[in-house]
Structures are given as C-alpha cells and as structure tokens.
N, C-alpha and C. Protein backbone atom coordinates (compact mmCIF):
# COMPACT_ATOMS: atom_id res chain seq x y z
N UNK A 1 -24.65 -45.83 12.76
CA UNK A 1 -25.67 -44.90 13.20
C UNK A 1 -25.18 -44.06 14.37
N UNK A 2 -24.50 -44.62 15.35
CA UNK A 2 -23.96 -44.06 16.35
C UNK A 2 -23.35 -42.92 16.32
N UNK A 3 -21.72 -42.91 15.11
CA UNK A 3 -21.41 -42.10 14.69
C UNK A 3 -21.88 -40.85 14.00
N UNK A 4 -22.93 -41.35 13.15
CA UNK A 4 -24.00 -40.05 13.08
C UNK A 4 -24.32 -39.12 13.66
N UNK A 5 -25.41 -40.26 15.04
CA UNK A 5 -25.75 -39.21 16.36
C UNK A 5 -24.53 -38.05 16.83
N UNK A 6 -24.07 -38.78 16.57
CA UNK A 6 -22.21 -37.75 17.50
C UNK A 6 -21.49 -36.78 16.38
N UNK A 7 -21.96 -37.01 15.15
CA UNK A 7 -21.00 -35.78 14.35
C UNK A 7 -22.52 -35.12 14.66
N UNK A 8 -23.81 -35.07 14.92
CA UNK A 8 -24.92 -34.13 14.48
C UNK A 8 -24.86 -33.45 15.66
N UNK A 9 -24.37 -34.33 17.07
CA UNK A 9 -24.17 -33.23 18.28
C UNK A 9 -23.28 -32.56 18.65
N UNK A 10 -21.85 -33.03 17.90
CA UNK A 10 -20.93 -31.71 17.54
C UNK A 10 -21.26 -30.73 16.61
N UNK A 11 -22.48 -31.01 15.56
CA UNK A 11 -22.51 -29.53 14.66
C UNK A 11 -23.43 -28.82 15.56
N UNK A 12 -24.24 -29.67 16.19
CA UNK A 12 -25.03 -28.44 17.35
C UNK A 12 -24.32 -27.38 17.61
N UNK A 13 -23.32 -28.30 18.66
CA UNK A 13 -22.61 -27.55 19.39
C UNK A 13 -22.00 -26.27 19.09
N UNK A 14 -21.25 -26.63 17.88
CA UNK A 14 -20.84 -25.53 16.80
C UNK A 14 -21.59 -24.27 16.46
N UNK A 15 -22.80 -24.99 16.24
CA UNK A 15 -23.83 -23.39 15.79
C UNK A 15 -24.54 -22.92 17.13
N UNK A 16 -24.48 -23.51 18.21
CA UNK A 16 -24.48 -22.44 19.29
C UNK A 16 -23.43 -22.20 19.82
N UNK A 17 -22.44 -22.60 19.89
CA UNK A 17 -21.41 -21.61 20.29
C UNK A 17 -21.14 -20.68 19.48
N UNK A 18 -21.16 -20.38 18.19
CA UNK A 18 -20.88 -19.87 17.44
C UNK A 18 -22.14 -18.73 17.53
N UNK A 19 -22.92 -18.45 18.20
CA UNK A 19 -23.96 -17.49 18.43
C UNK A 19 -24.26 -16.93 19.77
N UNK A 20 -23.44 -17.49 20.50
CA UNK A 20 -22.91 -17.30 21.76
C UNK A 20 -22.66 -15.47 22.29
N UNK A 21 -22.98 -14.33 22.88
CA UNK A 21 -22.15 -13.26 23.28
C UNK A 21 -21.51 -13.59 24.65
N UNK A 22 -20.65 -12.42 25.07
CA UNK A 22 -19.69 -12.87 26.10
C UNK A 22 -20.20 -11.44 26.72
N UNK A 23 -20.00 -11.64 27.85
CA UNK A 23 -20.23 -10.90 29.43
C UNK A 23 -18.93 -11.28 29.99
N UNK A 24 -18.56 -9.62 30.45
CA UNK A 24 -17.50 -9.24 31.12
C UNK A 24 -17.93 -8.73 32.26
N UNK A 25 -17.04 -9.64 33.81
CA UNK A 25 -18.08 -9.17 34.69
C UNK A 25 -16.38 -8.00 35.27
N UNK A 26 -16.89 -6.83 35.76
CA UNK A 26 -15.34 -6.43 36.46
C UNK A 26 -15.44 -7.17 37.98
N UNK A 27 -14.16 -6.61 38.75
CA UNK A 27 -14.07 -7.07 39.89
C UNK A 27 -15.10 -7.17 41.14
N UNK A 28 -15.87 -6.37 40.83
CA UNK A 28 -17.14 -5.79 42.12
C UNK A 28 -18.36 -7.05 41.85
N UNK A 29 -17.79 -7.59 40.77
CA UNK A 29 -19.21 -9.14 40.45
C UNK A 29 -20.10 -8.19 39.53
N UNK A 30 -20.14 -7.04 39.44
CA UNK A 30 -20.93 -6.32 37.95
C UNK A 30 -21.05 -7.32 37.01
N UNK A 31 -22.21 -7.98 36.44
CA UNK A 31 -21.94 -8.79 35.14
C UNK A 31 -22.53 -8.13 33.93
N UNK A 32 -22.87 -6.42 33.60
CA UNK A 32 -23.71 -5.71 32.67
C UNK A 32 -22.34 -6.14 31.00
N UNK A 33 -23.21 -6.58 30.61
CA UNK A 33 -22.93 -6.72 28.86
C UNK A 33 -21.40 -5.65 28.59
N UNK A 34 -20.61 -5.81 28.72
CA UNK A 34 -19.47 -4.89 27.88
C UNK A 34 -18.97 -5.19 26.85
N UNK A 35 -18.97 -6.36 25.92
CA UNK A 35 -18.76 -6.34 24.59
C UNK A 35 -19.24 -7.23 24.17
N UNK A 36 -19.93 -7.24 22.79
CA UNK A 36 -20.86 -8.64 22.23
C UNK A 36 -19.65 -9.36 21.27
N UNK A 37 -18.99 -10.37 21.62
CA UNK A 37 -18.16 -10.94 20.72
C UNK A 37 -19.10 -11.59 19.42
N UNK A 38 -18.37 -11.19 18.08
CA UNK A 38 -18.91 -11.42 17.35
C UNK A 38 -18.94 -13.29 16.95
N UNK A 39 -20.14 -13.71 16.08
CA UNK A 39 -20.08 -15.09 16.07
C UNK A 39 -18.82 -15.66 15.72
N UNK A 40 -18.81 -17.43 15.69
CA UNK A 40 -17.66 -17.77 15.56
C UNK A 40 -17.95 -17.88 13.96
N UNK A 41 -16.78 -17.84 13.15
CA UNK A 41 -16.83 -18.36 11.73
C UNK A 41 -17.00 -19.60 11.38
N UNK A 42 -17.14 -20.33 10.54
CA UNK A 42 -16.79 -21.52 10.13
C UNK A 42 -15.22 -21.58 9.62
N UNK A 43 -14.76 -22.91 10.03
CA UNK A 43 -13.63 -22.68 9.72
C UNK A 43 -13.04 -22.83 7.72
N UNK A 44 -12.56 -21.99 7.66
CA UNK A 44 -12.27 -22.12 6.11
C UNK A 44 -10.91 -22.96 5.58
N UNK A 45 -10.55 -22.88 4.63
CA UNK A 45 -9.08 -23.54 4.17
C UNK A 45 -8.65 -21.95 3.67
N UNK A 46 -7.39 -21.04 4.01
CA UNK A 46 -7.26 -19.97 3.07
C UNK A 46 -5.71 -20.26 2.46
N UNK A 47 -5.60 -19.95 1.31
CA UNK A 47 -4.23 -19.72 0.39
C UNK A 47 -3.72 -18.79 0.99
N UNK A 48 -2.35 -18.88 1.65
CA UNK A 48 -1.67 -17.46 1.72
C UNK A 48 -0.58 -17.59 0.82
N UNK A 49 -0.80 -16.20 -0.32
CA UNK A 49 0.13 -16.53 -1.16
C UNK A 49 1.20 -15.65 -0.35
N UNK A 50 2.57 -15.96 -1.55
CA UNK A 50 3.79 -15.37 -0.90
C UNK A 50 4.06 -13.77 -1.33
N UNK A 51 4.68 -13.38 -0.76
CA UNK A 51 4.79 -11.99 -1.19
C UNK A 51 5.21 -11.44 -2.34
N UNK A 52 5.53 -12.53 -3.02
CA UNK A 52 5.86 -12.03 -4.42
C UNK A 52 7.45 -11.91 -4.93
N UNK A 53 7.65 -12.33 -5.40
CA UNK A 53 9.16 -12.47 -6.60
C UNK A 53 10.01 -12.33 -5.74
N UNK A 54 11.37 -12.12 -6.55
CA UNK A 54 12.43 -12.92 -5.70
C UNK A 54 12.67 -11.47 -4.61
N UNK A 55 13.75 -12.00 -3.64
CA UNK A 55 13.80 -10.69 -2.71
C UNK A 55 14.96 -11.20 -1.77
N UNK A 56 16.19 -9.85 -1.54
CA UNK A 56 17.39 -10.27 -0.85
C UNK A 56 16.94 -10.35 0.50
N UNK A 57 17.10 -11.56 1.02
CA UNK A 57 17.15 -11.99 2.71
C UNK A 57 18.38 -11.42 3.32
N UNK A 58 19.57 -11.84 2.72
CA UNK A 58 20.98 -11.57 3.40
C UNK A 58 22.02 -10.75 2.57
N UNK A 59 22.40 -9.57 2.98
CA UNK A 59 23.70 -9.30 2.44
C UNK A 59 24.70 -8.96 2.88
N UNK A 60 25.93 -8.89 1.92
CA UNK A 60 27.31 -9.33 2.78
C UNK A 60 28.10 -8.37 1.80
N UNK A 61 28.62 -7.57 2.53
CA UNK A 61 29.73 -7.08 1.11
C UNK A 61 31.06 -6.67 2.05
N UNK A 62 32.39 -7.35 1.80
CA UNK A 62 33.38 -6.78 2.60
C UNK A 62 34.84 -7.00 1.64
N UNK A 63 36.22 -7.21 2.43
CA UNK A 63 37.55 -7.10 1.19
C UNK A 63 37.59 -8.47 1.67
N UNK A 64 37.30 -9.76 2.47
CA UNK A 64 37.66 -11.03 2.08
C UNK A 64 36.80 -11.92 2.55
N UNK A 65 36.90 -12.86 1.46
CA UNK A 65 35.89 -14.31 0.94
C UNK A 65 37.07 -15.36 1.64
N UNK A 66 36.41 -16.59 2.60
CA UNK A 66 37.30 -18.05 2.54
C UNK A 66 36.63 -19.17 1.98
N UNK A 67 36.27 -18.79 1.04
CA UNK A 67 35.35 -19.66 -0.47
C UNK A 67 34.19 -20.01 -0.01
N UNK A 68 33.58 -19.65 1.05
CA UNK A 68 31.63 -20.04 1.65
C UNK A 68 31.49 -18.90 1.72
N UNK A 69 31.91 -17.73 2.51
CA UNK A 69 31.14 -16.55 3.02
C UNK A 69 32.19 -15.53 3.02
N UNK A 70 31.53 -14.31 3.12
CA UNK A 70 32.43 -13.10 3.21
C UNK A 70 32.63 -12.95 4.87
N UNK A 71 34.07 -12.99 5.20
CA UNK A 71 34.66 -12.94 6.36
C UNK A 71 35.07 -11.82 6.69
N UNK A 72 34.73 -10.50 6.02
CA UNK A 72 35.37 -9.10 7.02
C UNK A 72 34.61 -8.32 6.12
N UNK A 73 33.41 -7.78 6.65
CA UNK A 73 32.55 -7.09 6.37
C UNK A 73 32.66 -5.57 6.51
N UNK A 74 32.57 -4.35 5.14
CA UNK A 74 32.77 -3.35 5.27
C UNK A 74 32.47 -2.75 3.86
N UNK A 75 31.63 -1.69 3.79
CA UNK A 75 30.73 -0.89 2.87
C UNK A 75 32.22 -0.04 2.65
N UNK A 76 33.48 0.23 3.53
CA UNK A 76 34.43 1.03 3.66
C UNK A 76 35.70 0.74 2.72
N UNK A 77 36.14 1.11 1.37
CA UNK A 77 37.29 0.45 1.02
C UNK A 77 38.60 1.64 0.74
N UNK A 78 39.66 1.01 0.50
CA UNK A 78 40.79 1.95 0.25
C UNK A 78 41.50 1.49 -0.84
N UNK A 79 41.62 2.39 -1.88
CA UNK A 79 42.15 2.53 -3.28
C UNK A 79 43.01 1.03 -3.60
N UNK A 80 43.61 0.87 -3.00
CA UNK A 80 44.64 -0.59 -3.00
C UNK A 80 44.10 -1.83 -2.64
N UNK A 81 42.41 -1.94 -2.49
CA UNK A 81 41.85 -3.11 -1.74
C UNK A 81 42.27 -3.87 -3.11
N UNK A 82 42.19 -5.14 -3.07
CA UNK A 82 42.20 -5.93 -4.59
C UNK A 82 41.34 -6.26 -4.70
N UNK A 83 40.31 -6.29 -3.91
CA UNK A 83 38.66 -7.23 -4.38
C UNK A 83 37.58 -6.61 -3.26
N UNK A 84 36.32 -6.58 -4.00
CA UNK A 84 35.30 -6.24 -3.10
C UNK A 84 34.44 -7.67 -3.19
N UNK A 85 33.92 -7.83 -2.50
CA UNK A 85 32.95 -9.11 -2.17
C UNK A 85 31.62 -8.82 -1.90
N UNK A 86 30.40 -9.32 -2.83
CA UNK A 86 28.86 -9.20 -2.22
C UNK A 86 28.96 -10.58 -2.41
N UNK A 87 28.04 -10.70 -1.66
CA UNK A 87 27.80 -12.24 -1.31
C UNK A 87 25.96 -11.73 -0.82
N UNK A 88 25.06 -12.43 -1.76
CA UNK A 88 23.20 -12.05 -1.21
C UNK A 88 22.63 -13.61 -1.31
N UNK A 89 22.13 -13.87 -0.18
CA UNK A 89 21.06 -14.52 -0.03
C UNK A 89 19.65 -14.36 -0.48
N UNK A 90 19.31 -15.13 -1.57
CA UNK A 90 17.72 -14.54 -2.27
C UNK A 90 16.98 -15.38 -2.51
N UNK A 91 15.77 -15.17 -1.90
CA UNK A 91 14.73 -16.42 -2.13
C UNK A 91 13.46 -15.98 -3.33
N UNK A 92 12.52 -16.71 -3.56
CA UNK A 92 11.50 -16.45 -4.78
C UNK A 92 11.91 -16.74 -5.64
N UNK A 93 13.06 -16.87 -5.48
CA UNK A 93 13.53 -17.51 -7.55
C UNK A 93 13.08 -18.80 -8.01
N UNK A 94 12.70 -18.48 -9.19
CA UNK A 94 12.72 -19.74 -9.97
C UNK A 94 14.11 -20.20 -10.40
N UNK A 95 14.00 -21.64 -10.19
CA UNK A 95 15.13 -22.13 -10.66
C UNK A 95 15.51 -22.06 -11.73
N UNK A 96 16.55 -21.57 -12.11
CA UNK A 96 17.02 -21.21 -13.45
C UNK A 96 17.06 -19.95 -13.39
N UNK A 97 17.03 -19.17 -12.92
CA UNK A 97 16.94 -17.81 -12.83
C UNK A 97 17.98 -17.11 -12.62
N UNK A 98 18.67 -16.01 -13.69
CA UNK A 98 19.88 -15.70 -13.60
C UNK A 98 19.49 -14.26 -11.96
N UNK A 99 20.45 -14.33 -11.71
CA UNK A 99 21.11 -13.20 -10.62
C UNK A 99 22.05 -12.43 -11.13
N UNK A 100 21.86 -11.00 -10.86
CA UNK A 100 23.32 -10.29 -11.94
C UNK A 100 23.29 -9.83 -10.62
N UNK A 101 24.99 -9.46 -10.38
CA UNK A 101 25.75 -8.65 -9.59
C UNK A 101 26.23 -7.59 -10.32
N UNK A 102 26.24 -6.65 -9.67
CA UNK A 102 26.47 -4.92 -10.79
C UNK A 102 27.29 -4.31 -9.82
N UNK A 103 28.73 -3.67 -9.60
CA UNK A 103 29.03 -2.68 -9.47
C UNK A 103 29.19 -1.49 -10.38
N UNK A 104 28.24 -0.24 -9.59
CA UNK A 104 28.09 0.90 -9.87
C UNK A 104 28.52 2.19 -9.72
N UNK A 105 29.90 2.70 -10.27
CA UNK A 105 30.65 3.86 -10.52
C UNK A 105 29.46 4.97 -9.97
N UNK A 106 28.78 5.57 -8.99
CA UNK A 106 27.81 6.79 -8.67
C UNK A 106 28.29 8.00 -9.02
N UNK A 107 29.46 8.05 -8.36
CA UNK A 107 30.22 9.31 -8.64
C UNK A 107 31.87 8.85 -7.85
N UNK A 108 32.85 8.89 -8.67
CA UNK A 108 34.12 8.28 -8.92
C UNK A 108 34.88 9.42 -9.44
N UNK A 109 36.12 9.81 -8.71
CA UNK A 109 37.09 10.59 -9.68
C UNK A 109 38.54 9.49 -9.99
N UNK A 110 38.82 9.32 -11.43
CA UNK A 110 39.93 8.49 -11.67
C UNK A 110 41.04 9.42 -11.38
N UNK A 111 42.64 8.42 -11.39
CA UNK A 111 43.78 9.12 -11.65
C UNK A 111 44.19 10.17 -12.47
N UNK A 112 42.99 10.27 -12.97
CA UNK A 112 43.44 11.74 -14.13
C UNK A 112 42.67 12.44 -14.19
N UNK A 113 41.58 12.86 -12.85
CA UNK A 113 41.20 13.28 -12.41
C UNK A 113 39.42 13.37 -12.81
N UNK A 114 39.33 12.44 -13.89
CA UNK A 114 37.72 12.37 -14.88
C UNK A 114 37.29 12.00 -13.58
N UNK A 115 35.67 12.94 -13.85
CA UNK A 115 34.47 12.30 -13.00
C UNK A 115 33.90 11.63 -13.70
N UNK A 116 33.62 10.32 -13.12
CA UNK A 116 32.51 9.35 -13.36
C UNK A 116 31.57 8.70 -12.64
N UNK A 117 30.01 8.94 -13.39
CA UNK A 117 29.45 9.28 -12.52
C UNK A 117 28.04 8.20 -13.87
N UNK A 118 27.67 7.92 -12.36
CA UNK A 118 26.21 6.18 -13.21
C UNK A 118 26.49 5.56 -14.17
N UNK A 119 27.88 4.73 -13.56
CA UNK A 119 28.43 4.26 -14.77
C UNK A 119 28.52 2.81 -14.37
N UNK A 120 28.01 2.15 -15.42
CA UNK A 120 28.62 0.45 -14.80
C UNK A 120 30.28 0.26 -14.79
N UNK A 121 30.65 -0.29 -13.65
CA UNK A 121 32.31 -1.02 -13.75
C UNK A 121 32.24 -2.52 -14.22
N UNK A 122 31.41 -3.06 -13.74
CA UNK A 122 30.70 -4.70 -13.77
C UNK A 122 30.20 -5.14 -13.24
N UNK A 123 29.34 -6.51 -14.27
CA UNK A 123 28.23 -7.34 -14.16
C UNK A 123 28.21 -8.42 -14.11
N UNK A 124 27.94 -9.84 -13.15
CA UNK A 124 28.28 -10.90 -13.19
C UNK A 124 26.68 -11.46 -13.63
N UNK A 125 26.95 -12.44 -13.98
CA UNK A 125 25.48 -13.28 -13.80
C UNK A 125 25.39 -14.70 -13.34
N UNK A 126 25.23 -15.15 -12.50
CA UNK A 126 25.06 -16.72 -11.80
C UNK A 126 23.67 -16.45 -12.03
N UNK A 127 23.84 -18.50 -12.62
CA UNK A 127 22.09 -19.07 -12.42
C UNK A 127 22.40 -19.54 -10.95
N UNK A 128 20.87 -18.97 -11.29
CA UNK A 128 20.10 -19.29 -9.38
C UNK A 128 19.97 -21.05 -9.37
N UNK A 129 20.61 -22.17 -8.60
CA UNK A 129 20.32 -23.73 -8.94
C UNK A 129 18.83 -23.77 -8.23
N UNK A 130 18.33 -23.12 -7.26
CA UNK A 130 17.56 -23.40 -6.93
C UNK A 130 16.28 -22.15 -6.21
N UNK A 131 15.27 -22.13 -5.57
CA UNK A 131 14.35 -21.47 -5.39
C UNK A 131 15.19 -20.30 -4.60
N UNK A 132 15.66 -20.75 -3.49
CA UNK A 132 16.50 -20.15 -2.41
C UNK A 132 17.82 -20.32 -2.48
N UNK A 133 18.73 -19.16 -2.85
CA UNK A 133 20.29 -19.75 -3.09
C UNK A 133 21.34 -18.42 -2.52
N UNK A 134 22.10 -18.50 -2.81
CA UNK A 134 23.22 -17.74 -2.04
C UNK A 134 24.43 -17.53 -3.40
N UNK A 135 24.17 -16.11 -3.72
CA UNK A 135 25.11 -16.24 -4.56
C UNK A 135 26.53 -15.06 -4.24
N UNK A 136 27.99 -15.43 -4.70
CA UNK A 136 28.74 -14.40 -4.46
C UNK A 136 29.45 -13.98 -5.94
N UNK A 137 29.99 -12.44 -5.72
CA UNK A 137 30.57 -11.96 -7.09
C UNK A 137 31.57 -10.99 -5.84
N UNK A 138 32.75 -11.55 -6.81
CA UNK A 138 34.13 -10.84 -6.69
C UNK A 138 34.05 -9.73 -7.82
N UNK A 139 34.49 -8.31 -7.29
CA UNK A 139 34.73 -7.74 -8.43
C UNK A 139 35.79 -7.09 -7.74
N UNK A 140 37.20 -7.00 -9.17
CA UNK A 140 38.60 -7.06 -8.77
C UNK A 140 38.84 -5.54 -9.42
N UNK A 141 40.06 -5.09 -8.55
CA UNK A 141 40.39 -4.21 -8.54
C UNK A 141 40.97 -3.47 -10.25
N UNK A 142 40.95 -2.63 -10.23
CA UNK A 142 41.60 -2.22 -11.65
C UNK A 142 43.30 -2.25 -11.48
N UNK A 143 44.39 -2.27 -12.30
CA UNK A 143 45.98 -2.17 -12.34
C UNK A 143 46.01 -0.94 -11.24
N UNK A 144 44.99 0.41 -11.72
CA UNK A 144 45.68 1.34 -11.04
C UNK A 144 44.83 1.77 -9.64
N UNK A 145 44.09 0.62 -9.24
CA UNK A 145 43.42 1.14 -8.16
C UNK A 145 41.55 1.31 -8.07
N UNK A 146 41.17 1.18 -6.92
CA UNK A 146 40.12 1.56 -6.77
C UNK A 146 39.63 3.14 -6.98
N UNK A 147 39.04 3.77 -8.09
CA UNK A 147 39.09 5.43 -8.22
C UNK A 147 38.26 5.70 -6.89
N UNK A 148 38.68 6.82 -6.43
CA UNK A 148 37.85 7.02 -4.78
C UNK A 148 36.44 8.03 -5.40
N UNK A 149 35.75 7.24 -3.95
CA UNK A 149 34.30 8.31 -4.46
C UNK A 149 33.26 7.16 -4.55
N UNK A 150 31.69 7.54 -4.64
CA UNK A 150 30.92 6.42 -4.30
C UNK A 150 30.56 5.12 -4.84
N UNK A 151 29.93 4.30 -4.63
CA UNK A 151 29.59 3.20 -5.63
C UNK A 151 28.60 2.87 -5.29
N UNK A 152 27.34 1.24 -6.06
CA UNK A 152 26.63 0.83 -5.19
C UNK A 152 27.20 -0.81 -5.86
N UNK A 153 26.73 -1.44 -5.28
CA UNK A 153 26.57 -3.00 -6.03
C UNK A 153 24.75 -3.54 -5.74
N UNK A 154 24.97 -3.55 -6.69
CA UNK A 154 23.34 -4.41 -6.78
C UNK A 154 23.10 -5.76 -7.41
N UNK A 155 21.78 -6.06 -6.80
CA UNK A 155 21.39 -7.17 -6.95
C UNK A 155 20.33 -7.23 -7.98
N UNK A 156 20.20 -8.55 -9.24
CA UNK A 156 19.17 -7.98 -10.43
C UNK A 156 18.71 -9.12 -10.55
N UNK A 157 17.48 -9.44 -10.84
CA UNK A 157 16.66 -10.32 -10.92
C UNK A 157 15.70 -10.13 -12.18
N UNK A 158 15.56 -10.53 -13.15
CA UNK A 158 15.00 -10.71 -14.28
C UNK A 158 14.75 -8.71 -14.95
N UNK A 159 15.81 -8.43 -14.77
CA UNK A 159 16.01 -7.38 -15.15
C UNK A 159 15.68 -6.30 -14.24
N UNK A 160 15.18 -6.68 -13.23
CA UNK A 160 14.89 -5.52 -11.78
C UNK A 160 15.66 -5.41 -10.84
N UNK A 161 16.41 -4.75 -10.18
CA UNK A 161 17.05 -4.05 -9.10
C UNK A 161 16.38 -4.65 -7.99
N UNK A 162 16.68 -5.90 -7.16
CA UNK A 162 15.47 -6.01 -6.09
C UNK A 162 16.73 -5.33 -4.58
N UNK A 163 17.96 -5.34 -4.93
CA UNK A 163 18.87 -4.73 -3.82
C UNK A 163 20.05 -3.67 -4.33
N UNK A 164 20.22 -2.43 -3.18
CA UNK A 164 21.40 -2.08 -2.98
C UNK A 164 21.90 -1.62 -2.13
N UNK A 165 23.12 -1.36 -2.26
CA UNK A 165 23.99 -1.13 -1.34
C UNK A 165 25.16 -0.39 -1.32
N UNK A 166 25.70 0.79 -0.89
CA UNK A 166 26.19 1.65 -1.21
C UNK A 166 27.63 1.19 -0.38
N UNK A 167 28.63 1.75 -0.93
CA UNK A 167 29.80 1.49 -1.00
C UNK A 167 30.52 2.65 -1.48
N UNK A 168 31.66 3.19 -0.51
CA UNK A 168 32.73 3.87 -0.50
C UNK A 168 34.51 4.00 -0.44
N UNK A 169 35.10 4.08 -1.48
CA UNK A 169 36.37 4.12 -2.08
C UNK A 169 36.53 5.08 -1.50
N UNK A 170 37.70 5.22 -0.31
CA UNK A 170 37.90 6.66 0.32
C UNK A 170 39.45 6.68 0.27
N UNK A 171 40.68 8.03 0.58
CA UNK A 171 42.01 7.82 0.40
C UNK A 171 42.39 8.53 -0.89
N UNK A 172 43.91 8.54 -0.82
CA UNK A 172 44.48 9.23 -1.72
C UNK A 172 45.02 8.20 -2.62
N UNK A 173 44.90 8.29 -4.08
CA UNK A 173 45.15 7.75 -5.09
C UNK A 173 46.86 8.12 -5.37
C-alpha cells in the first residue's frame, strides 16, 4: 500500500510540474512574465531510424597499400604509377552485400592519341562480411601506361553509385 501512496505522489508531481509557466526576473528584481514555457510532455519511447542504406564513411585512394590501409594518399597520378588504390569504409550494408569498385575513363587520351571518354577501365566486386566493413580494390596499370586525363573510381552498392572520387593521370606519355 505504501508503495502506492508514493508512485500516486510522484504522478502528482508530474502533472503539476508539467503545467507549471516560468518567470524570468532581469537583474533590477523585475519578475513581469517573459516567456510561458510550454508544458512538460510525457515521456515517450521514440524509434530513431537510421538514415538509410549503405553510405561511404571513409575514403582512401593513393599509389601504395601495406596490405591494411592505403599509405600515400593522392587523387594525383603519373602515367608509370603501377597501381591506384581505393580503399572505402561503408556502413548500412547488409551482410552479404556485394561492393563494386569502378574505375572510370571521364575523359582519357591513349598513346595513339584516341579520346576516351565515360568509359569503364574496371570493376571489382567484394562481398561486404559484415554490416560495417572496409573494403580495398587495386586497379593495375595497363603494359603501356596510365592514358593521361581524368578519371573517377566509385563506390556501388546494389547497383547505386553511393561514392566518388575524381582522379587525375597527368604527364607525358
């Protein structure tokens, strides 16, 4: 019974404070009404959902990997690099969820001078092992070189583009 009495004089309490306004007095001891704070709510339980599907946290793109992370970071390459490196951190995935890595030819002039231009060079695909994962893709140089001129590499998630990143082949071939 006791316990009773005492949860019924905390819900008092609750519904008058909760009907309560507030008086702001300024410095001079004035105590006239300056804002009626509105009642208190009851407190609710709310769902905050997440923002929705997968999405790159981290990216990394440079000319060298020491098999965990990309160690020399640079959007900047020169015709003779042998490898470019993205390396993205991406969370929202479902497990099982492939990740494609894409480098993208934007606009490229080869050794024989062809423009090429929104063209795929290549596409990797790693499954995602888990919700939040870290994936990297090497993509290696061609025999005759990196063709100079722009690129992007992106990141793909159940067939959507959720990242990119632009990348430049600069120098004489």
């Amino acid at each position: 019974m006791r316990q009773v009495g005492i949860a019924l004089v905390l819900c008092a309490m609750v519904v008058v404070l909760g009907s309560c306004s507030c008086q702001i007095g300024d410095v001079d001891g004035d105590t006239t009404p300056a804002v009626e704070a509105p009642p208190l709510a009851a407190p609710t339980d709310v769902e905050v959902e997440s923002a929705g599907g997968p999405k790159v946290v981290v990216l990394k793109v440079g000319d060298e990997y020491d098999g965990d992370t990309v160690t020399s970071q640079t959007t900047e390459f020169a015709p003779e690099t042998p490898s470019m490196h993205v390396e993205a951190g991406v969370t929202g995935l479902e497990a099982g969820a492939i990740v494609t890595g894409r480098l993208m030819a934007l606009d490229v002039k080869d050794a024989k001078g062809t423009v090429i231009r929104d063209h795929e060079v290549v596409s990797t695909d790693i499954e995602a092992p888990a919700e939040e994962s870290t994936v990297h893709y090497e993509f290696t140089a061609p025999d005759a070189g990196w063709p100079v001129g722009s690129y992007a590499a992106e990141i793909e998630v159940g067939g959507e583009v959720i990242e990119s990143i632009d990348i430049t082949v600069a120098g004489a071939m």
